[in-house]
Protein backbone atom coordinates (compact mmCIF):
# COMPACT_ATOMS: atom_id res chain seq x y z
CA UNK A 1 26.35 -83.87 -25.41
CA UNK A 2 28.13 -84.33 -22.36
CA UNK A 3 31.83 -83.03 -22.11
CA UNK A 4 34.12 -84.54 -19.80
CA UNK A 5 37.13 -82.45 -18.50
CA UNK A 6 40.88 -83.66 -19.19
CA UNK A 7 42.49 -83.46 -15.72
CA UNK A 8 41.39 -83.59 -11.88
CA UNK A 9 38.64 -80.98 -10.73
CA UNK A 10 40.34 -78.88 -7.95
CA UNK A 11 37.93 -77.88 -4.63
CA UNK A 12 38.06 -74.59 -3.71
CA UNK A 13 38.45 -74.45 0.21
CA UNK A 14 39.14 -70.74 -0.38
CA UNK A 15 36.00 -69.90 -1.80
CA UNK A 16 34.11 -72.53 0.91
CA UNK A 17 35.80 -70.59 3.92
CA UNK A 18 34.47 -67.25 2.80
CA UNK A 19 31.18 -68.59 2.61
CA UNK A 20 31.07 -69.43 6.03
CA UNK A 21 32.48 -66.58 7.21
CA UNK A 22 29.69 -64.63 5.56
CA UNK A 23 27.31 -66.51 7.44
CA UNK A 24 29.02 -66.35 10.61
CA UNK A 25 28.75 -62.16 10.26
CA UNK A 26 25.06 -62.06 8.85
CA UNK A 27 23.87 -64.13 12.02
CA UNK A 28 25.98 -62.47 14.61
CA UNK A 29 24.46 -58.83 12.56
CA UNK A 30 21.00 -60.06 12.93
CA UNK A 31 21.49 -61.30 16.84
CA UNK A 32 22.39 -57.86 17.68
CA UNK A 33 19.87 -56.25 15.30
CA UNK A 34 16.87 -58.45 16.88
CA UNK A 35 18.53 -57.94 20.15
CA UNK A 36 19.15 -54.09 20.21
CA UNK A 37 15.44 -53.80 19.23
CA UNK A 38 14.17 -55.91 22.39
CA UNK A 39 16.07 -53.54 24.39
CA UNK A 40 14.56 -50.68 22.84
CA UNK A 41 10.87 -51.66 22.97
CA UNK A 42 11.24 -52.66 26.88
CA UNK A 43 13.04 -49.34 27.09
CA UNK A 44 10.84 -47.53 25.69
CA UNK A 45 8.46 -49.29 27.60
CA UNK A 46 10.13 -48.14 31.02
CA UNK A 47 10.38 -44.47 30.13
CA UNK A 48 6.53 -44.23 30.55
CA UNK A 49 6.51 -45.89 33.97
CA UNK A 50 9.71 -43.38 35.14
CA UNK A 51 8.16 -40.34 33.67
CA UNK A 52 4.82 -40.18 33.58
CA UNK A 53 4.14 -36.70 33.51
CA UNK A 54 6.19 -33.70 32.23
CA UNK A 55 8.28 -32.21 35.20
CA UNK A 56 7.06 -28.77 33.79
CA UNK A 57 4.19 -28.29 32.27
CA UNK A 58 2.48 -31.12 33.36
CA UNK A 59 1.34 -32.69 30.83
CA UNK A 60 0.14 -36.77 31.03
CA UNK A 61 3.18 -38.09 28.24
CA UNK A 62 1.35 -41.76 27.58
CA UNK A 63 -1.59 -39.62 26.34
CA UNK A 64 0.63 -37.08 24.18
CA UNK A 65 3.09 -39.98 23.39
CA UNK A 66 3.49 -38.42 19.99
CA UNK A 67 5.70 -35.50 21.08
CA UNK A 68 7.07 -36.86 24.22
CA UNK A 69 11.19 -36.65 24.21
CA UNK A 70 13.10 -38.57 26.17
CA UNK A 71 16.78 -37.40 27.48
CA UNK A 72 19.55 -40.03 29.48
CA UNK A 73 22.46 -38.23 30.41
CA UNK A 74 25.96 -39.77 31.09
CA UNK A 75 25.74 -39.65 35.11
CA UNK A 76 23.12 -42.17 34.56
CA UNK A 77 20.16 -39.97 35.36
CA UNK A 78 16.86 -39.49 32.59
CA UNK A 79 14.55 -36.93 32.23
CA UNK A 80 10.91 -37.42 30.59
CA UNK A 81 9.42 -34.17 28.65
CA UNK A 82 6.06 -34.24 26.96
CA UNK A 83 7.27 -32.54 23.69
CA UNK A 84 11.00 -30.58 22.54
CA UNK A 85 9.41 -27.42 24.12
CA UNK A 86 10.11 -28.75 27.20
CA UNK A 87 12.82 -31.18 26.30
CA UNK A 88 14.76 -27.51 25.52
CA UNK A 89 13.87 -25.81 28.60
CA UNK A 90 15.41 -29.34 30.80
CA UNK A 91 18.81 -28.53 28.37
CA UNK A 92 18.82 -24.95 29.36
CA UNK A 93 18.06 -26.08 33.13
CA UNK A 94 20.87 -28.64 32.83
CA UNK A 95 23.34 -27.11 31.20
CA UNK A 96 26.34 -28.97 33.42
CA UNK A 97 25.17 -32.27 32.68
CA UNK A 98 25.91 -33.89 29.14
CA UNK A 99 23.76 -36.27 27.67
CA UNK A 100 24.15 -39.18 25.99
CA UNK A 101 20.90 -40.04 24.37
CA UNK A 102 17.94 -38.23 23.06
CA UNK A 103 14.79 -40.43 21.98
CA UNK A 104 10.93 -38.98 20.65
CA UNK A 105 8.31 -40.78 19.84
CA UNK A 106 6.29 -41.02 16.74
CA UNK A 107 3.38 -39.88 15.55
CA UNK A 108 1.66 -43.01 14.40
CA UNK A 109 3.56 -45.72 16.40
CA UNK A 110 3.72 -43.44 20.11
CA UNK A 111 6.97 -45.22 20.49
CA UNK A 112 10.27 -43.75 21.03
């Protein structure tokens, strides 16, 4: 049985504009997701190539990539360490300088 309404059906531009603007936010969220991630793997990339070694012990930090820690501080200037041993002893070294980002890597990955 079909029922047929009484008056005029009524679009709801309301509900339409929403819609889009939903849209609109989940793409622009998922440009900068996909492109804050791009920027991270060629980052991470890059820290190997600035730091290859450990400024005090030594160590090689593409072989030990799994506790290699990675400091940036605000002046602009980075400092590699091949685990938070070290990573502790460059924050007690550097005590006037303030960072502004601290990366590891992982232990299955070896990325930071």
């Amino acid at each position: 049985m079909i029922r047929e309404t009484a008056g005029p059906v009524y679009y709801n531009h309301k509900l339409e504009e929403e819609t889009i603007m939903r849209t609109k936010v989940t793409m622009l969220s998922c440009c900068f997701f996909f492109s804050f991630a791009l920027t991270a793997v060629l980052f991470a990339q890059d820290d190997l190539k600035q730091h290859p070694a450990c400024k005090y012990c030594g160590m090689d930090r593409e072989k030990f990539a799994h506790s290699r820690f990675f400091i940036g501080y605000e002046d602009g200037s980075s400092q590699g360490t091949c685990s938070i041993h070290c990573a502790a002893i460059e924050f007690a070294l550097q005590i006037d300088k303030t960072p502004r980002s601290c990366r590891w890597g992982t232990i299955r990955a070896k990325r930071l």
